[in-house]
N, C-alpha and C. Protein backbone atom coordinates (compact mmCIF):
# COMPACT_ATOMS: atom_id res chain seq x y z
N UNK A 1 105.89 110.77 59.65
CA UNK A 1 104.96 109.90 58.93
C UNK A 1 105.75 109.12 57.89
N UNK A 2 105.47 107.86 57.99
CA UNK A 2 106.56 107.38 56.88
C UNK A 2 105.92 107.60 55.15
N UNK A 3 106.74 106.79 54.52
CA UNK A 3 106.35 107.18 53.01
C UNK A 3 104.92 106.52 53.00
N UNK A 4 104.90 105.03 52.88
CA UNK A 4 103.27 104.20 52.83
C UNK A 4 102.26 105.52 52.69
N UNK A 5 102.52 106.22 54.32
CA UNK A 5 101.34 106.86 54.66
C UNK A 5 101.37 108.05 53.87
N UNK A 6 102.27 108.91 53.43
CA UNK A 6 102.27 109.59 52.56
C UNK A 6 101.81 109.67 51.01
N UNK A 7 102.40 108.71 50.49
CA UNK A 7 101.66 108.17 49.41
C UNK A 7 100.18 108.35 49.32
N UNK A 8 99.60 107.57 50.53
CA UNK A 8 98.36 107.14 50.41
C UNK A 8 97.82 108.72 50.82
N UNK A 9 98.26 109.42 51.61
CA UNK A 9 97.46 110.73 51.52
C UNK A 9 97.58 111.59 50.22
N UNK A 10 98.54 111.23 49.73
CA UNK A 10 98.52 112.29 48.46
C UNK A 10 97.57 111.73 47.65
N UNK A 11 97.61 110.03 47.53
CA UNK A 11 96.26 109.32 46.97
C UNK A 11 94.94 109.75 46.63
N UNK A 12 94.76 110.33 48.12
CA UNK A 12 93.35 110.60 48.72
C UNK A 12 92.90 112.02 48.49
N UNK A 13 94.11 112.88 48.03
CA UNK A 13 94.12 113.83 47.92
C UNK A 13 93.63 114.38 46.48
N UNK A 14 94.54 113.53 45.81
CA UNK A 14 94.16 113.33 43.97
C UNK A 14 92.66 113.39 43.55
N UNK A 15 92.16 112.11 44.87
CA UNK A 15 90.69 111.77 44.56
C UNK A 15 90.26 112.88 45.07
N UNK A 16 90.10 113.63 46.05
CA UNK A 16 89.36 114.24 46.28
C UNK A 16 89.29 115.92 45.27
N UNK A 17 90.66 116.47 44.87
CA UNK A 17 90.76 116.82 43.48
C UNK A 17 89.98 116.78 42.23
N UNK A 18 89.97 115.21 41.85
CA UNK A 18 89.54 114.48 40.77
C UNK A 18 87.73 114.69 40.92
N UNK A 19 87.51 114.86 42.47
CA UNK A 19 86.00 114.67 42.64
C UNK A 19 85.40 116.34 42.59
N UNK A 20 86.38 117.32 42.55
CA UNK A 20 86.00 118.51 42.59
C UNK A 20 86.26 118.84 41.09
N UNK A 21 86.72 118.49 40.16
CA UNK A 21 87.22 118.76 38.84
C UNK A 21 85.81 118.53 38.57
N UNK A 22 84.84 117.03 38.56
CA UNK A 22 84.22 116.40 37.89
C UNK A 22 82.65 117.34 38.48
N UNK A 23 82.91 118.06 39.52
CA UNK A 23 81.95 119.11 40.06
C UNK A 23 82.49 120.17 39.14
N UNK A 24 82.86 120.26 38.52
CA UNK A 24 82.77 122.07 38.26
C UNK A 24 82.54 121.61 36.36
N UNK A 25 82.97 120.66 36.31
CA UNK A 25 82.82 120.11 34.84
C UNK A 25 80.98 120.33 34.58
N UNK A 26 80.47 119.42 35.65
CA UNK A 26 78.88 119.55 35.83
C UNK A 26 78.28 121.40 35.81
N UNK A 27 79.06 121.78 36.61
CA UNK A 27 78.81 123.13 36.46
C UNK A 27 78.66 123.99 35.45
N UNK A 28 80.14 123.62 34.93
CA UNK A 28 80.17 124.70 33.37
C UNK A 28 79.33 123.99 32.33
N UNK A 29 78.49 122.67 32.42
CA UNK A 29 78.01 122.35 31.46
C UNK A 29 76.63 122.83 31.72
N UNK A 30 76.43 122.91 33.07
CA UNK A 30 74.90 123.54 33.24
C UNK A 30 75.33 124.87 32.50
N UNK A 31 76.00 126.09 32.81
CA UNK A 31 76.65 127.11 32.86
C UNK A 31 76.73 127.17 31.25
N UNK A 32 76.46 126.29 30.26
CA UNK A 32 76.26 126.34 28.38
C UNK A 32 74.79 126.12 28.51
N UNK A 33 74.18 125.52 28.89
CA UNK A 33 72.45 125.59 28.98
C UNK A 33 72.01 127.11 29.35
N UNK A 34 72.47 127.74 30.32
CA UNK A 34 72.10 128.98 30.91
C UNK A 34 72.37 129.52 29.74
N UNK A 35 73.88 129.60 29.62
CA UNK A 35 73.97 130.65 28.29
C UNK A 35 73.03 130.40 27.05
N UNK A 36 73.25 129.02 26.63
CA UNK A 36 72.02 128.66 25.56
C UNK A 36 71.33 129.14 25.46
N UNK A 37 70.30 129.81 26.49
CA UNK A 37 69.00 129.72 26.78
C UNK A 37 68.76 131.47 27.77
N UNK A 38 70.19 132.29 27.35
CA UNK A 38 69.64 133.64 27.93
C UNK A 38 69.66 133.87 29.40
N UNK A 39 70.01 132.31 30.16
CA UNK A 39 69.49 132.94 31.71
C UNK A 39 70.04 133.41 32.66
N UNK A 40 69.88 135.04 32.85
CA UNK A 40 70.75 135.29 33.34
C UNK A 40 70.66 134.95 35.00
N UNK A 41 69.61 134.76 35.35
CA UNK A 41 69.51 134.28 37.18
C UNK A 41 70.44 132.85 37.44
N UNK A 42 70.35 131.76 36.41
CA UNK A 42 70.64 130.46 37.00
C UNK A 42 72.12 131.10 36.49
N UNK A 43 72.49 132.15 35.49
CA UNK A 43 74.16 132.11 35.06
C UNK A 43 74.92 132.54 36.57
N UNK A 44 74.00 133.32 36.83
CA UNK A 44 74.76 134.51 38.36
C UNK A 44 75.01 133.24 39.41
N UNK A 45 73.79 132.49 39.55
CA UNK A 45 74.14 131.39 40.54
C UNK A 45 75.36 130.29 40.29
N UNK A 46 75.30 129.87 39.12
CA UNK A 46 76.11 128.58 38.72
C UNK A 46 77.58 129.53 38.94
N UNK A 47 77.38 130.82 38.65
CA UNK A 47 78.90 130.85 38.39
C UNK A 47 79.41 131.28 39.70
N UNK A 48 78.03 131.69 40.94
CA UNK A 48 79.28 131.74 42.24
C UNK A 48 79.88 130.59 42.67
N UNK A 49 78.59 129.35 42.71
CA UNK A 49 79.15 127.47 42.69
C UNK A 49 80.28 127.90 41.91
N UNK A 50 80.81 127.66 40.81
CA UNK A 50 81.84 127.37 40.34
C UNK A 50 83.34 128.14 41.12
N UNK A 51 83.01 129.32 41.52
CA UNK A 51 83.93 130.03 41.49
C UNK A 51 84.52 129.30 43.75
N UNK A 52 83.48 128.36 44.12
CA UNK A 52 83.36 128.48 45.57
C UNK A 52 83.94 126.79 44.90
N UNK A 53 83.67 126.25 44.01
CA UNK A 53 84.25 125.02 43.06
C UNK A 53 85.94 124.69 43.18
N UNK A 54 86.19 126.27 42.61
CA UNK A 54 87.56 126.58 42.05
C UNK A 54 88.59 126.73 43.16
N UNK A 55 87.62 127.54 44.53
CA UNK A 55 88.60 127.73 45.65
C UNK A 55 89.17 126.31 46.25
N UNK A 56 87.74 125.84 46.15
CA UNK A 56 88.05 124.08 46.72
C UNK A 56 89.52 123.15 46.26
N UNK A 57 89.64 123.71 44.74
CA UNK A 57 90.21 122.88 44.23
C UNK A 57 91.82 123.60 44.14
N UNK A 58 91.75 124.98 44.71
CA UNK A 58 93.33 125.81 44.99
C UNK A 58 93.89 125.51 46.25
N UNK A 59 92.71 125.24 47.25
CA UNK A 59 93.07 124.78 48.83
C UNK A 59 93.91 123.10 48.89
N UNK A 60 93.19 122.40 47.93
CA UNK A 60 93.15 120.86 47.69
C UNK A 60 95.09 120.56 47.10
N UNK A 61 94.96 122.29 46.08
CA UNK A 61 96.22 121.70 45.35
C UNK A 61 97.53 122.30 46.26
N UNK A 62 97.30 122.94 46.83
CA UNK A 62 98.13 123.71 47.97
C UNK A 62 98.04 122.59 49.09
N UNK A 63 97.16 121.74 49.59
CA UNK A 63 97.45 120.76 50.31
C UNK A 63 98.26 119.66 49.96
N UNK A 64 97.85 119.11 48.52
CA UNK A 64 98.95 118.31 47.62
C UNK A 64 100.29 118.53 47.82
N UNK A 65 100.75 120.15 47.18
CA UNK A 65 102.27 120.57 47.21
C UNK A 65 102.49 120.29 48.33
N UNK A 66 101.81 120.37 49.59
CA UNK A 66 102.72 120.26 50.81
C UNK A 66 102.93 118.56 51.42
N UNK A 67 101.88 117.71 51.04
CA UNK A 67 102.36 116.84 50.97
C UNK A 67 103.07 115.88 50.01
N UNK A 68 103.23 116.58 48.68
CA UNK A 68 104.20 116.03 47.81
C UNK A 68 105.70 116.32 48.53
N UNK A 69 105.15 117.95 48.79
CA UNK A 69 107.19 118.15 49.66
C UNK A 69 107.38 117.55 50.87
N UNK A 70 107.05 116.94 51.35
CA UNK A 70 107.19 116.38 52.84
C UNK A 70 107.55 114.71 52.08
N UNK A 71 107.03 114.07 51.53
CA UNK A 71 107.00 113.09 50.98
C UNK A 71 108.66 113.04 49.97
N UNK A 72 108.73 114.29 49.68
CA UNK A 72 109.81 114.28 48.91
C UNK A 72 110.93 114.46 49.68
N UNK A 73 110.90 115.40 51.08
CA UNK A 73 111.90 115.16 52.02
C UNK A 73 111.95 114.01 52.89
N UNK A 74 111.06 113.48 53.26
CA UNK A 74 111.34 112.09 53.72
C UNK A 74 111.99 111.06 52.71
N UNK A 75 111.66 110.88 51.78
CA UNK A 75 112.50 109.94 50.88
C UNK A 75 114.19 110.53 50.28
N UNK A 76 114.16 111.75 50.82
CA UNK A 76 115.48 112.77 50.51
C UNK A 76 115.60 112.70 48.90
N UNK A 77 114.51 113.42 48.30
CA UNK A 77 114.46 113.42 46.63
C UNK A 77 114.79 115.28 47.02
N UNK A 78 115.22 115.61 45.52
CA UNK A 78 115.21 116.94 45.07
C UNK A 78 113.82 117.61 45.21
N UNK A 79 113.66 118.87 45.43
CA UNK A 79 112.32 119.12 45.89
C UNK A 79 111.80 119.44 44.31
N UNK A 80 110.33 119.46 44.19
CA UNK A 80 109.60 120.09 42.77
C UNK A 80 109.56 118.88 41.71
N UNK A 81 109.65 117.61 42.53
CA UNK A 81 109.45 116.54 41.21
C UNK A 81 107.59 116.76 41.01
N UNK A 82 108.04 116.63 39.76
CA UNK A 82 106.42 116.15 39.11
C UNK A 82 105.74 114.83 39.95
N UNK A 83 104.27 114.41 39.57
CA UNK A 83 103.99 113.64 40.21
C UNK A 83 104.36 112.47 39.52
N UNK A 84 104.75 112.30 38.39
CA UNK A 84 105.22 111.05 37.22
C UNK A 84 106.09 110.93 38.00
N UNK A 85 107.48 111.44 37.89
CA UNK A 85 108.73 111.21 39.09
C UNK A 85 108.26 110.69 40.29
N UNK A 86 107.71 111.40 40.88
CA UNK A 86 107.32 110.46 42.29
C UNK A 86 106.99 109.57 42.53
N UNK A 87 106.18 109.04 41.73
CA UNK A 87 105.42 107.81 41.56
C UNK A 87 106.66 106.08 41.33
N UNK A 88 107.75 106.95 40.83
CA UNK A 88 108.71 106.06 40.68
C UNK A 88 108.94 105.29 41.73
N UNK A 89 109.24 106.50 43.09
CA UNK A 89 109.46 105.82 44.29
C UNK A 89 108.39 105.57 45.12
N UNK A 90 107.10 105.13 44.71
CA UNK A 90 106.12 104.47 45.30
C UNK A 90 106.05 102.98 45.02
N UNK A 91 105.52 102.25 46.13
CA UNK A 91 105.67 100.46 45.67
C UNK A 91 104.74 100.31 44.65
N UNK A 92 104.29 99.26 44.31
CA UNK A 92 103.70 99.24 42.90
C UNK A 92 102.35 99.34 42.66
N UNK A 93 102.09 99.17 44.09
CA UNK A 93 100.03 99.31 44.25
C UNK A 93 99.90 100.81 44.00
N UNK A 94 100.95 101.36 45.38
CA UNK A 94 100.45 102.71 44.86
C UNK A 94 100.65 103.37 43.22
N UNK A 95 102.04 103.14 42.84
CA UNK A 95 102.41 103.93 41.55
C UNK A 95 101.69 103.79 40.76
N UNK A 96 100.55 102.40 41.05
CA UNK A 96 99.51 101.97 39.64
C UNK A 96 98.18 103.16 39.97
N UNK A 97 98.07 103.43 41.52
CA UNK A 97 96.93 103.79 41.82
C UNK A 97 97.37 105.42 41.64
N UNK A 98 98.37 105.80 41.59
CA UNK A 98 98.78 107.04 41.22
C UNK A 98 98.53 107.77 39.63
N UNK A 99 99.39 106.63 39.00
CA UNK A 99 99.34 106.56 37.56
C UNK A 99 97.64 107.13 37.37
N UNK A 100 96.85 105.75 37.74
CA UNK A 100 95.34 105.97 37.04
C UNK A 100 95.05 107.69 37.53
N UNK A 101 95.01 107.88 38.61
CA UNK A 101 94.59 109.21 38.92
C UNK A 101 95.21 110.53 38.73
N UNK A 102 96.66 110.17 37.94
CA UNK A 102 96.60 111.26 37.34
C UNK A 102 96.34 111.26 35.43
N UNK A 103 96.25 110.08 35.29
CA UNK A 103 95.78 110.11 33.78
C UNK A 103 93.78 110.78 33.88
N UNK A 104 93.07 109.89 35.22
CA UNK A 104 91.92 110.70 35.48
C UNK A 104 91.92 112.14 35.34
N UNK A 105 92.95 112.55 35.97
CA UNK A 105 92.78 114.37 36.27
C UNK A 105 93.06 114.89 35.01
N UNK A 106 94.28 114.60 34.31
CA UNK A 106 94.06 114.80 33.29
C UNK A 106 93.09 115.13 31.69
N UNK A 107 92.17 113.98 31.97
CA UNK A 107 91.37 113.91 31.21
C UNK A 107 90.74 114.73 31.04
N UNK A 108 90.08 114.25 32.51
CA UNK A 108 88.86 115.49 33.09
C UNK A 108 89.73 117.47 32.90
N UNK A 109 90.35 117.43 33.24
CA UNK A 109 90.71 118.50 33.34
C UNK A 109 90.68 119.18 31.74
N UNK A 110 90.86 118.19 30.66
CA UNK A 110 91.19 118.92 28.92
C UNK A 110 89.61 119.03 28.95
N UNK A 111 88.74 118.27 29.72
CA UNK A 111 87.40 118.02 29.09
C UNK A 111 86.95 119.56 29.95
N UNK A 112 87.19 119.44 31.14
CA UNK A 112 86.91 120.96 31.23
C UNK A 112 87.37 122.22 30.82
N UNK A 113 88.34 122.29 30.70
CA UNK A 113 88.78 123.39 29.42
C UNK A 113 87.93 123.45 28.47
N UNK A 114 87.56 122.45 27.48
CA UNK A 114 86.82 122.26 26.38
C UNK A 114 85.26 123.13 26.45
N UNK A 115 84.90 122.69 27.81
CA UNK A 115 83.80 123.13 27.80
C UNK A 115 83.74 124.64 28.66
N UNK A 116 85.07 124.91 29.00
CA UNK A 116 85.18 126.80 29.33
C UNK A 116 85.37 127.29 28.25
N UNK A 117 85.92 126.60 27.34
CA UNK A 117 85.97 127.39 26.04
C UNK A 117 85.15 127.50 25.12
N UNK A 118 83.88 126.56 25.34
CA UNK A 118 82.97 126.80 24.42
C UNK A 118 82.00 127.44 25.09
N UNK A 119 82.29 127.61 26.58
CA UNK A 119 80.90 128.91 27.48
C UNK A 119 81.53 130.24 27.25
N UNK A 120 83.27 130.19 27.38
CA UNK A 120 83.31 131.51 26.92
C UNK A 120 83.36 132.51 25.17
N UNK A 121 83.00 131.38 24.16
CA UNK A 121 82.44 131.58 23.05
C UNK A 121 80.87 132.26 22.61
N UNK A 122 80.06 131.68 23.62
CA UNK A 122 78.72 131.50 23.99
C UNK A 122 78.63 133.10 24.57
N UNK A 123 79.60 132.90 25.61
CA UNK A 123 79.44 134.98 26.54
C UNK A 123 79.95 135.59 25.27
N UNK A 124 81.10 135.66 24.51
CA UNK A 124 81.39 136.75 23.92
C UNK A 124 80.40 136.88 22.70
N UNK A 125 79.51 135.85 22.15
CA UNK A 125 78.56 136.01 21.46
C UNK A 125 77.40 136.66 22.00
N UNK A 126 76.84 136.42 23.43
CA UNK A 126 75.69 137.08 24.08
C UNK A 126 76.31 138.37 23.94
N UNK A 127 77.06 139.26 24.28
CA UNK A 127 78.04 140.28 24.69
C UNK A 127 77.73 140.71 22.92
N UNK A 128 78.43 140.37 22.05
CA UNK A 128 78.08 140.97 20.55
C UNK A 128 76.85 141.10 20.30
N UNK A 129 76.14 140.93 20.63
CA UNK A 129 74.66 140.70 20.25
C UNK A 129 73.98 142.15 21.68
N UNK A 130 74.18 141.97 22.54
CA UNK A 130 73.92 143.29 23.26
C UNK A 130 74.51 144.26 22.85
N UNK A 131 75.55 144.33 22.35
CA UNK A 131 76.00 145.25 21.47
C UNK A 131 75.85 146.08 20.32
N UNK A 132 75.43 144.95 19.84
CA UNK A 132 74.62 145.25 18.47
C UNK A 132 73.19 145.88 18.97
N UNK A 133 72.79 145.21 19.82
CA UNK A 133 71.17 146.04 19.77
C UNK A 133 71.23 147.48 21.07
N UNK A 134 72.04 147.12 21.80
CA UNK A 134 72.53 149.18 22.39
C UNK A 134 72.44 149.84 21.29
N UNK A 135 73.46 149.18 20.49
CA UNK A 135 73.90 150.36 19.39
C UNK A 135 72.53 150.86 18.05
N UNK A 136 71.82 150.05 18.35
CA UNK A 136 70.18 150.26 17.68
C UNK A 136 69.68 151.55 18.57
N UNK A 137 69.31 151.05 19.93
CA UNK A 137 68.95 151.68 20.11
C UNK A 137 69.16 153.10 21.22
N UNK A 138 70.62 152.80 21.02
CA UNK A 138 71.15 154.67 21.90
C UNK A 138 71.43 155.57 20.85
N UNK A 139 71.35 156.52 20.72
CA UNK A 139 71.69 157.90 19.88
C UNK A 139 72.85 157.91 19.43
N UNK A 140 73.16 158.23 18.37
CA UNK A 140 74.38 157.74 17.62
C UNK A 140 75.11 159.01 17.53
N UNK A 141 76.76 158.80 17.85
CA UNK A 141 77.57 160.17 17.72
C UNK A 141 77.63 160.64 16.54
N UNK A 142 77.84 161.62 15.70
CA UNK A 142 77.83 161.96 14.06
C UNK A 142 78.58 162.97 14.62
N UNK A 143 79.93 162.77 13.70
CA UNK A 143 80.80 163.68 13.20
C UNK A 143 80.76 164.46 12.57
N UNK A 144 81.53 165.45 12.44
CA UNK A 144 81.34 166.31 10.91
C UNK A 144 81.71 167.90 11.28
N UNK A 145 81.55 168.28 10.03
CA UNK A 145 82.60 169.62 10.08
C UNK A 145 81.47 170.72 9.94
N UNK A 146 81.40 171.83 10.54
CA UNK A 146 80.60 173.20 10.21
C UNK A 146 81.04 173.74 9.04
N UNK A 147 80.31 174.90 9.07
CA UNK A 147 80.73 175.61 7.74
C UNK A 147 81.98 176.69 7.82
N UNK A 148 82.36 176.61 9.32
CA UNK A 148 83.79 177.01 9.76
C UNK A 148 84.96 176.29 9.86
N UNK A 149 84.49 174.89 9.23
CA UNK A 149 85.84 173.96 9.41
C UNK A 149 85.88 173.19 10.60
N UNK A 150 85.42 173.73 11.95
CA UNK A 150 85.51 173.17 13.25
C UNK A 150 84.83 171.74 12.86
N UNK A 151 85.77 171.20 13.70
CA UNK A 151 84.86 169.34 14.22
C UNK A 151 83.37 169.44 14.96
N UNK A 152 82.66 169.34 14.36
CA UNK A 152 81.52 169.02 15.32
C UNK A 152 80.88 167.42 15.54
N UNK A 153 80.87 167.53 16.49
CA UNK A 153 80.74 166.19 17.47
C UNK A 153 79.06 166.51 17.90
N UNK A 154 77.72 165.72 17.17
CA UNK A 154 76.34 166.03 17.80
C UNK A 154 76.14 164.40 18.29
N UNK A 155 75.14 164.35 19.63
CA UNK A 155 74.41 163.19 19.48
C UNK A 155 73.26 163.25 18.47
N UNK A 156 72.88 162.91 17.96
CA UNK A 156 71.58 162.52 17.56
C UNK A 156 70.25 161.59 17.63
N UNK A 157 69.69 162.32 17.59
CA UNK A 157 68.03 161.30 18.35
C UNK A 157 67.70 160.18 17.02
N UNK A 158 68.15 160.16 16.00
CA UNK A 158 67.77 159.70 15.38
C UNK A 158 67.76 158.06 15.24
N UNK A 159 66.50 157.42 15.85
CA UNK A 159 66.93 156.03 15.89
C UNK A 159 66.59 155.03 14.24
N UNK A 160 67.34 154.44 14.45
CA UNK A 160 67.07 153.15 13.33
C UNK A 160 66.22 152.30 13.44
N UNK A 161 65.17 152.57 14.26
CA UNK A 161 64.05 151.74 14.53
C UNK A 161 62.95 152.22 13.95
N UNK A 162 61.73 152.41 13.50
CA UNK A 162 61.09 152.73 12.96
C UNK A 162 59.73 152.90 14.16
N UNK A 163 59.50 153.95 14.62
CA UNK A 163 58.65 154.09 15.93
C UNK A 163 57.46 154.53 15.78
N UNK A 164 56.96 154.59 14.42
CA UNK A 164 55.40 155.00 14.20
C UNK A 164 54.63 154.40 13.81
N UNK A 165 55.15 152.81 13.72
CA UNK A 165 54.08 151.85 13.53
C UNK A 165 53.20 151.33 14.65
């Protein structure tokens, strides 16, 4: 396959990348509403999409590497150039159409981080907060020593809730 055609598949490849990034972006933003809002049915769903999202986009980038290296042995470059390097030896339609799509992926890609990092802020807050109220209401360990010195370790029934109102 000569280079032209190479190029242009790795092109196509970017986009189709770029179009699965901008799917899972949609995802994790539904995926802060769920959390927002407690739910755990639409969280279980969104997050198998995402995770069937993510495979898409490991198959996509494993198809890339192999046509970046084929592309890179046909032009007889060192293998493992970045895609900036490569782009060097593309004619100028492509290197422009390269350029844009990886400044696209880019973008998209900090913007999705941004928003995994503020869903996984959101879980470790739901997560403290179940925590806090287990610990209301399961039986609490109490330490303490007998009148022999031994450690005694009791559960106790005693809840912090007030149950006779």
């Amino acid at each position: 396959m000569e280079a032209q055609q190479q190029f242009e598949k790795l092109y196509q490849l970017l986009q189709r990348q770029e179009h699965a990034i901008k799917q899972l972006i949609a995802a994790a933003e539904e995926q802060t509403q769920y959390l927002r809002r407690n739910d755990i049915n639409n969280l279980q769903t969104i997050t198998q999409k995402q995770e069937v999202l993510s495979n898409t986009l490991k198959n996509l980038e494993n198809d890339r590497l192999q046509v970046q290296k084929a592309l890179e042995k046909e032009l007889g470059l060192p293998g493992a150039l970045s895609l900036e390097h490569l782009t060097l030896y593309a004619g100028q339609n492509d290197a422009l159409d390269l350029n844009n799509i990886k400044s696209s992926l880019q973008k998209n890609t900090e913007h999705l981080k941004e928003v995994n990092i503020l869903n996984q802020a959101l879980a470790g807050q739901a997560l403290q907060f179940t925590n806090f109220m287990l610990g209301l209401l399961q039986p609490q360990q109490q330490t303490g020593y007998t009148k022999e010195g031994s450690l005694n370790k009791t559960l106790t029934n005693k809840s912090r809730l007030n149950k006779s109102i």
